[in-house]
Every structure is written in structure tokens, then in C-alpha cells.
N, C-alpha and C. Protein backbone atom coordinates (compact mmCIF):
# COMPACT_ATOMS: atom_id res chain seq x y z
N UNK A 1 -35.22 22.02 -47.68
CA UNK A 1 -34.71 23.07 -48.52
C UNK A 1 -33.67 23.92 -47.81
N UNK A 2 -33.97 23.92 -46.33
CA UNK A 2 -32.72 24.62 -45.76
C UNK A 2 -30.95 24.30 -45.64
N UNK A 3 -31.20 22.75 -46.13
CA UNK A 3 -29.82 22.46 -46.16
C UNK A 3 -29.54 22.80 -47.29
N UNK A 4 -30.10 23.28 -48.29
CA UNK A 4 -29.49 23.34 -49.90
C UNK A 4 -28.94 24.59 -49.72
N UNK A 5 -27.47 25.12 -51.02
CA UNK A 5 -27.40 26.02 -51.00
C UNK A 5 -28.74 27.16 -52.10
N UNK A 6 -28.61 28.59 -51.94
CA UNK A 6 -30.10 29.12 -52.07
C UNK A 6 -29.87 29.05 -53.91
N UNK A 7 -29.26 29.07 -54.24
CA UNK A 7 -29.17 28.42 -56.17
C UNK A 7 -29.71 27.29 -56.28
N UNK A 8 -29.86 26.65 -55.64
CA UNK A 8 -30.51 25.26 -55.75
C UNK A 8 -31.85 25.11 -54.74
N UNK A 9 -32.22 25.82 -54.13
CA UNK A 9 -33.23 26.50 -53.55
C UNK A 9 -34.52 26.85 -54.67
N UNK A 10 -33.50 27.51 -55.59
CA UNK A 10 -34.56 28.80 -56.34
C UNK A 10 -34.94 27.39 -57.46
N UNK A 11 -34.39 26.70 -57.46
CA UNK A 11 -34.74 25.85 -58.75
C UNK A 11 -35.57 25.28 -58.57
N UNK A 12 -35.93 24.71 -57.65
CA UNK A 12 -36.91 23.84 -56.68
C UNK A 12 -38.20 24.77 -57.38
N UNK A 13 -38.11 25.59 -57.56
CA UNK A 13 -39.36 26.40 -57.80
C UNK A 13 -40.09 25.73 -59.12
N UNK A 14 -39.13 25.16 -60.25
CA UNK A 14 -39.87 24.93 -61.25
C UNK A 14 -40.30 23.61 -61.30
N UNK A 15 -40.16 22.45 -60.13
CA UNK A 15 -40.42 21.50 -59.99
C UNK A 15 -42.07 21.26 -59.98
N UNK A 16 -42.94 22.46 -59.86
CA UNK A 16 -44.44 22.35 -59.49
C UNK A 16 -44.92 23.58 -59.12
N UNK A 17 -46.46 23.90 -59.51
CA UNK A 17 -46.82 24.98 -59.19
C UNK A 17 -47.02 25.11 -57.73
N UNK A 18 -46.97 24.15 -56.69
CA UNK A 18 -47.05 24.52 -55.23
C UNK A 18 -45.39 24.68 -54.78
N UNK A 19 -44.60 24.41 -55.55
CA UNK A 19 -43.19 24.88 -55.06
C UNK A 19 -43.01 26.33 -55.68
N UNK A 20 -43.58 26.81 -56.73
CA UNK A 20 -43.32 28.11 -57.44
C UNK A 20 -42.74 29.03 -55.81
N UNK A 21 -43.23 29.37 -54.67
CA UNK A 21 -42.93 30.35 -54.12
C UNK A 21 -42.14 29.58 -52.94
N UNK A 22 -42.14 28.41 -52.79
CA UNK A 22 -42.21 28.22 -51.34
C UNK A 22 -40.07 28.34 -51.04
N UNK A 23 -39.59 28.68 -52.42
CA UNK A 23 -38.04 29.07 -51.62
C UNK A 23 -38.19 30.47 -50.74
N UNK A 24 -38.89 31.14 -51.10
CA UNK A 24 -39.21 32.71 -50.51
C UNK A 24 -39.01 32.58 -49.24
N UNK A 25 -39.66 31.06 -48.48
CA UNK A 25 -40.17 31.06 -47.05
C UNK A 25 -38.74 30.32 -46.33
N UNK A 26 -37.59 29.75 -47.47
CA UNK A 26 -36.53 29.48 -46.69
C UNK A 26 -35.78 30.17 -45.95
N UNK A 27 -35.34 29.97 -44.08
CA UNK A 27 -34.99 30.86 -43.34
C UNK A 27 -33.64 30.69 -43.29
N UNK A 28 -32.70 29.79 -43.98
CA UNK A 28 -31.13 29.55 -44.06
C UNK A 28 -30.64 29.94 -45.24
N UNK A 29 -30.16 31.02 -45.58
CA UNK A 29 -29.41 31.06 -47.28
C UNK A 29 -28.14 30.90 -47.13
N UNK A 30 -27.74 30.18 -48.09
CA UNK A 30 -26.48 29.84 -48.60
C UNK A 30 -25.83 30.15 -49.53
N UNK A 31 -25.03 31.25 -49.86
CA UNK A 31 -24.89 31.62 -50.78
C UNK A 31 -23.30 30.97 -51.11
N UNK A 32 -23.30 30.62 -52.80
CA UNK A 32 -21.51 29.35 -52.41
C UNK A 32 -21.45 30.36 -54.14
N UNK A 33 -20.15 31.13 -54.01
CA UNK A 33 -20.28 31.32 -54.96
C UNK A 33 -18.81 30.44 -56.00
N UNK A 34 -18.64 29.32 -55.25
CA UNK A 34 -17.50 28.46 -55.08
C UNK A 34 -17.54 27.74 -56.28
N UNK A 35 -17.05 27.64 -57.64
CA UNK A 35 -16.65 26.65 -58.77
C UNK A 35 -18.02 27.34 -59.57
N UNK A 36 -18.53 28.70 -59.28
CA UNK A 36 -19.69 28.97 -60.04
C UNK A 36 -18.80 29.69 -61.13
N UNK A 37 -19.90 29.38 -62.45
CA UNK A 37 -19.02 29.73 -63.53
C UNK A 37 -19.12 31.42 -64.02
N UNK A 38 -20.22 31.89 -63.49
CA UNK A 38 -21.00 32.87 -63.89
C UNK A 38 -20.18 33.90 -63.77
N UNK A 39 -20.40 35.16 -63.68
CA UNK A 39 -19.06 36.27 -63.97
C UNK A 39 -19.48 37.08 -62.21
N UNK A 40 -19.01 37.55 -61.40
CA UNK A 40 -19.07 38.35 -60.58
C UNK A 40 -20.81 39.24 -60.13
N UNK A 41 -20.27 39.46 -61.57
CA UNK A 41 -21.66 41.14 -60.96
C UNK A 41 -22.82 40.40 -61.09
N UNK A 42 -23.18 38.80 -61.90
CA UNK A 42 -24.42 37.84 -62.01
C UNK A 42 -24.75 37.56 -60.37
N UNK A 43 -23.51 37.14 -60.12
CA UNK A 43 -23.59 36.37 -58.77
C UNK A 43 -24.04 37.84 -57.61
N UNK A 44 -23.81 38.67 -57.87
CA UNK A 44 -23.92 39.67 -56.83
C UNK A 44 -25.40 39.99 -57.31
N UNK A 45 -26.10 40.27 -58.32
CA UNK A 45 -27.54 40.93 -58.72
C UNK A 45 -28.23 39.17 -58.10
N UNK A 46 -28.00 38.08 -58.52
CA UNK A 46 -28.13 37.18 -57.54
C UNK A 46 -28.77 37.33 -56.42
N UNK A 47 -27.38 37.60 -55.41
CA UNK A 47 -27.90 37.83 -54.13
C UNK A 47 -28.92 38.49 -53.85
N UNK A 48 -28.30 39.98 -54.20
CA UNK A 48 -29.22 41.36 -54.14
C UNK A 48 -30.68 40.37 -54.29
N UNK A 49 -31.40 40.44 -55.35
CA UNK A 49 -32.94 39.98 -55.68
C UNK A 49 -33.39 38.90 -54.94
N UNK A 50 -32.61 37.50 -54.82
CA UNK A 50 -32.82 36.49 -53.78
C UNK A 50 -33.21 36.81 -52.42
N UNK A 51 -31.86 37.97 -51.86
CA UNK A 51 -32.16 38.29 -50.41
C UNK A 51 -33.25 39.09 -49.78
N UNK A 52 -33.70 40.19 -51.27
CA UNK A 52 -34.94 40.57 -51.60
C UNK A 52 -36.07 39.61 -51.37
N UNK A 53 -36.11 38.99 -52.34
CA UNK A 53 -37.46 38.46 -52.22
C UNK A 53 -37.82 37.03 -51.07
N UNK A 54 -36.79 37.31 -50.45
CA UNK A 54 -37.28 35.75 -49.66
C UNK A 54 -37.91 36.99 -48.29
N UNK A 55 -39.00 35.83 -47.62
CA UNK A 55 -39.84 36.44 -47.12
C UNK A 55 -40.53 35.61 -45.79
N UNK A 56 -39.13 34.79 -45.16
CA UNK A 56 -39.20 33.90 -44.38
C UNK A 56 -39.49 34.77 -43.02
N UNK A 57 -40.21 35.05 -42.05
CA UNK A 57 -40.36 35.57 -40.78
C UNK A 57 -38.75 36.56 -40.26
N UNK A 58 -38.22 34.91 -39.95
CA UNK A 58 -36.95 35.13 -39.60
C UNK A 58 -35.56 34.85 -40.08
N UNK A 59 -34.35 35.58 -40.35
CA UNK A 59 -33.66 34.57 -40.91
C UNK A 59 -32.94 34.45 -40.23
N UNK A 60 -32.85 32.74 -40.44
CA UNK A 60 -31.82 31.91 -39.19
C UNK A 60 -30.73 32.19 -39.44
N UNK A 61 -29.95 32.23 -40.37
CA UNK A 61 -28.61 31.80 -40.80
C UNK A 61 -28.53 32.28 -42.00
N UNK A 62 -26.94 33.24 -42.38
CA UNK A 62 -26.66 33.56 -43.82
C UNK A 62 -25.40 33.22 -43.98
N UNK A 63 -24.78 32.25 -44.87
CA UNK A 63 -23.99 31.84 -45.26
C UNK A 63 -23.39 32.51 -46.88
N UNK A 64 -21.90 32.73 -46.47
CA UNK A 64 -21.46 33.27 -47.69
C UNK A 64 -20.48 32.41 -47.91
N UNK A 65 -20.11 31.88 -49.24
CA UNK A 65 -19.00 31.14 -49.46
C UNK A 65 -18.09 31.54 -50.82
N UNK A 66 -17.70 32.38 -50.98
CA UNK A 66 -16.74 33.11 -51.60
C UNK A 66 -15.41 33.14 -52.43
N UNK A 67 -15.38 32.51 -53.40
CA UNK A 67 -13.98 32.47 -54.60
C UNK A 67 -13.13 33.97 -54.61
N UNK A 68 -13.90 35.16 -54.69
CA UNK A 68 -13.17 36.32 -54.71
C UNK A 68 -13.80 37.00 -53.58
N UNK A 69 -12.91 38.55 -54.15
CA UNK A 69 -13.58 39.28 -52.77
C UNK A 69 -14.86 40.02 -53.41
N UNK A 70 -15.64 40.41 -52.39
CA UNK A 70 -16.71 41.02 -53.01
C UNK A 70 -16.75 42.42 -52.24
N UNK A 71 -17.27 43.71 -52.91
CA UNK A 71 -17.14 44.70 -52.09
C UNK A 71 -17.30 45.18 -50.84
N UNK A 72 -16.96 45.68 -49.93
CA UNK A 72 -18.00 45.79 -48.85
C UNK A 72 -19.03 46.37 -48.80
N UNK A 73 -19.07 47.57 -49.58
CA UNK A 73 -20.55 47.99 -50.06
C UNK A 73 -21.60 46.51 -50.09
N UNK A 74 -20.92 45.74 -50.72
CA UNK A 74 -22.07 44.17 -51.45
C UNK A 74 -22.45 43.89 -50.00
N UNK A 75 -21.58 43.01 -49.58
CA UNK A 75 -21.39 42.40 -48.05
C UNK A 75 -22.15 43.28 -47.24
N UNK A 76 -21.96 44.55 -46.81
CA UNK A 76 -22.66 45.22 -45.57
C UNK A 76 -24.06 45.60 -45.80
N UNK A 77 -23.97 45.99 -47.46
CA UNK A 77 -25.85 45.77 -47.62
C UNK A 77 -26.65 44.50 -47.61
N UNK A 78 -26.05 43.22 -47.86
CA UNK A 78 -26.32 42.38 -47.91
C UNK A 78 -27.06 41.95 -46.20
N UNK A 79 -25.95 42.27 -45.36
CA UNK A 79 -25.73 41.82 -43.82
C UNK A 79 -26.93 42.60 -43.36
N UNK A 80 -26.91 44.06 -43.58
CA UNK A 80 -27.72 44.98 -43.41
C UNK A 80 -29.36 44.69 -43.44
N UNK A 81 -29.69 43.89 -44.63
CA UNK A 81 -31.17 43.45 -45.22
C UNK A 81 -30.87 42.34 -43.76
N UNK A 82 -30.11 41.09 -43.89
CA UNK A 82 -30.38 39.84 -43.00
C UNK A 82 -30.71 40.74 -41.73
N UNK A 83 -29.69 41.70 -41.06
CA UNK A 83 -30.20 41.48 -39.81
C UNK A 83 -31.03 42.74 -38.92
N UNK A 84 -32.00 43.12 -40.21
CA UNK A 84 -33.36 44.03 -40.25
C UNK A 84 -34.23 42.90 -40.58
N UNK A 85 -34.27 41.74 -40.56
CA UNK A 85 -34.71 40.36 -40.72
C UNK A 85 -35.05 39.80 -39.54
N UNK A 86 -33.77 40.20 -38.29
CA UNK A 86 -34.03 39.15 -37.16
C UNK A 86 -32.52 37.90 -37.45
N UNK A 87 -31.22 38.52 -38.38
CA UNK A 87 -30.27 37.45 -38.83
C UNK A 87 -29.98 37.04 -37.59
N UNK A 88 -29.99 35.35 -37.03
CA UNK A 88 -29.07 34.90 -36.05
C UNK A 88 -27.95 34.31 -35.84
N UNK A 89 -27.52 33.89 -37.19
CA UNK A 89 -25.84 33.33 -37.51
C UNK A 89 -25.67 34.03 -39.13
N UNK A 90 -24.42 34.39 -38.97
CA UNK A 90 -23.56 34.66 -40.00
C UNK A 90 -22.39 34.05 -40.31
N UNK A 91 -22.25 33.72 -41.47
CA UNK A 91 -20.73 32.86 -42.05
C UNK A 91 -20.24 33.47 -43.07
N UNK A 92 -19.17 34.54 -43.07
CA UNK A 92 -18.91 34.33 -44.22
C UNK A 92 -17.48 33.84 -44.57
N UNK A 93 -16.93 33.55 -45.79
CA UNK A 93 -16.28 32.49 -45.28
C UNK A 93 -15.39 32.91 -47.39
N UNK A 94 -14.36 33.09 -47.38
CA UNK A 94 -13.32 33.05 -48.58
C UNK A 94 -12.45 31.99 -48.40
N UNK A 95 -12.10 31.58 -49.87
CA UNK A 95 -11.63 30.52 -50.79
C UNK A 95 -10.39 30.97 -50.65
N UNK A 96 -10.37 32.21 -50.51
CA UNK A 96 -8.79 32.80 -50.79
C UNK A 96 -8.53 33.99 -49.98
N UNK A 97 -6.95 34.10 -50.19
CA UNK A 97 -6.96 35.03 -48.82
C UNK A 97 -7.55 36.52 -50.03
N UNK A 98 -7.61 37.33 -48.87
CA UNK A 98 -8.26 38.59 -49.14
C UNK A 98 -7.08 39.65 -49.00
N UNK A 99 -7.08 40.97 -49.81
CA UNK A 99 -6.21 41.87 -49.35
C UNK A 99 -5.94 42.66 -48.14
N UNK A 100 -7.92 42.61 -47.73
CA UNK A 100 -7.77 43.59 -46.78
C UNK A 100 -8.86 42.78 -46.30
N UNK A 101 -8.79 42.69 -44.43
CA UNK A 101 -10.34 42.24 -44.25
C UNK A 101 -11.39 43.23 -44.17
N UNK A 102 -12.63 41.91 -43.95
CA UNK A 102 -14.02 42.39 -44.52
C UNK A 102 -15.03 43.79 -43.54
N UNK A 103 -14.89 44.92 -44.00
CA UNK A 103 -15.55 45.16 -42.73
C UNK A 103 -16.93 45.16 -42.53
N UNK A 104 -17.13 45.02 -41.22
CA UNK A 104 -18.93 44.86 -41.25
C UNK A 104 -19.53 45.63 -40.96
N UNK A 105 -20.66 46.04 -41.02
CA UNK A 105 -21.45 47.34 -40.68
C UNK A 105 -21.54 47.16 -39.62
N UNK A 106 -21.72 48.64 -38.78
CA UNK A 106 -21.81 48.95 -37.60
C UNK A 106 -23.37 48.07 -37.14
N UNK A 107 -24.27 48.32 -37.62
CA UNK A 107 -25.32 48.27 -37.21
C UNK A 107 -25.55 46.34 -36.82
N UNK A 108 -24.34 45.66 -37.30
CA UNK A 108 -24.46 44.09 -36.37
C UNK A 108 -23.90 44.18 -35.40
N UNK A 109 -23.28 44.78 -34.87
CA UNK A 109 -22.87 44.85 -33.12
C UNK A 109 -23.57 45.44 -32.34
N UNK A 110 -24.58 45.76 -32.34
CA UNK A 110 -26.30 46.27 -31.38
C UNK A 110 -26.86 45.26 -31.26
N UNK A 111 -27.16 45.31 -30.33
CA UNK A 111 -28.00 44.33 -29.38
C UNK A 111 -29.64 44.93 -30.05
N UNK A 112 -30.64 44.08 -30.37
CA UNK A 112 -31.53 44.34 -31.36
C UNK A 112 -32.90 43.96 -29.84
């Protein structure tokens, strides 16, 4: 399940009642919001609740894969939850150039 991206993660859930929770415990998210058809603010309440409820120890790895820009408000709360987690790789990663780059919260350059 860790190689999937986490939309295809969450689906896995309805495959069986012993999969119902077990995306919660995936420690790699992938978030691709790449050829998704859905409108912006879906894909962002998305994240938000996903990054919420997963409930893996640690998270290894957060992957962002990005068609537009997304706020930095989105991004730094997002980063913020992973690496009060224990985050050990970050990607994030646009389709297109951006106006301005992304900035990141202070609180990922401390040594934890």
C-alpha cells in the first residue's frame, strides 16, 4: 500500500472489512493531484482529513505532486502535521512553474 498514491490507498478500504482501517497505518503518502478532475478546495479538504486521520507511528515520506499552486497556508500546515509525526522525506514537486516559490515553515529546519 505504500507504493500507491494515498487516493488509491483510501479505496483499498472498501475492498473488506479487515482493510476498512488499515490505510490509516500507511507511513508513505502520496498525494498526486496530477490529471485529477476534482476542483481545488476537494483536493485540499482531501489532504487536510487524510493527513488527519492516518495514524501510522511514523511518517516516512510525504509526497506532493501538484498541477497548480496551492497556498502556503495549505502546504506549511500540511508539512507542519507530517513533521510533528516524525516526517523523514519530503517531495514536493509542481507540474508547472509557480509564481513565487513555496515557502516552508520554519519549524522543518530544527533538528527534532
Amino acid at each position: 500500500l505504500s507504493l500507491l498514491p494515498t487516493k488509491d490507498v483510501l479505496s483499498t478500504s472498501l475492498v473488506s472489512k479487515r482493510w476498512r482501517y488499515l490505510w490509516k497505518l500507511v507511513p508513505k503518502l502520496k498525494y498526486m493531484e496530477i490529471n485529477d478532475n476534482t476542483d481545488h478546495g476537494r483536493f485540499v479538504r482531501f489532504v487536510d482529513r487524510s493527513l488527519f486521520l492516518n495514524t501510522a507511528p511514523v511518517l516516512e515520506s510525504l509526497h506532493f505532486k501538484l498541477d497548480r499552486q496551492c497556498s502556503e497556508v495549505d502546504i506549511g500546515f500540511w508539512i507542519r502535521i507530517a513533521a510533528e509525526r516524525g516526517l523523514r522525506e519530503l517531495n514536493l514537486e509542481y507540474s508547472i512553474m509557480v509564481d513565487e516559490p513555496t515557502r516552508l515553515p520554519q519549524s522543518l529546519y530544527t533538528c527534532g
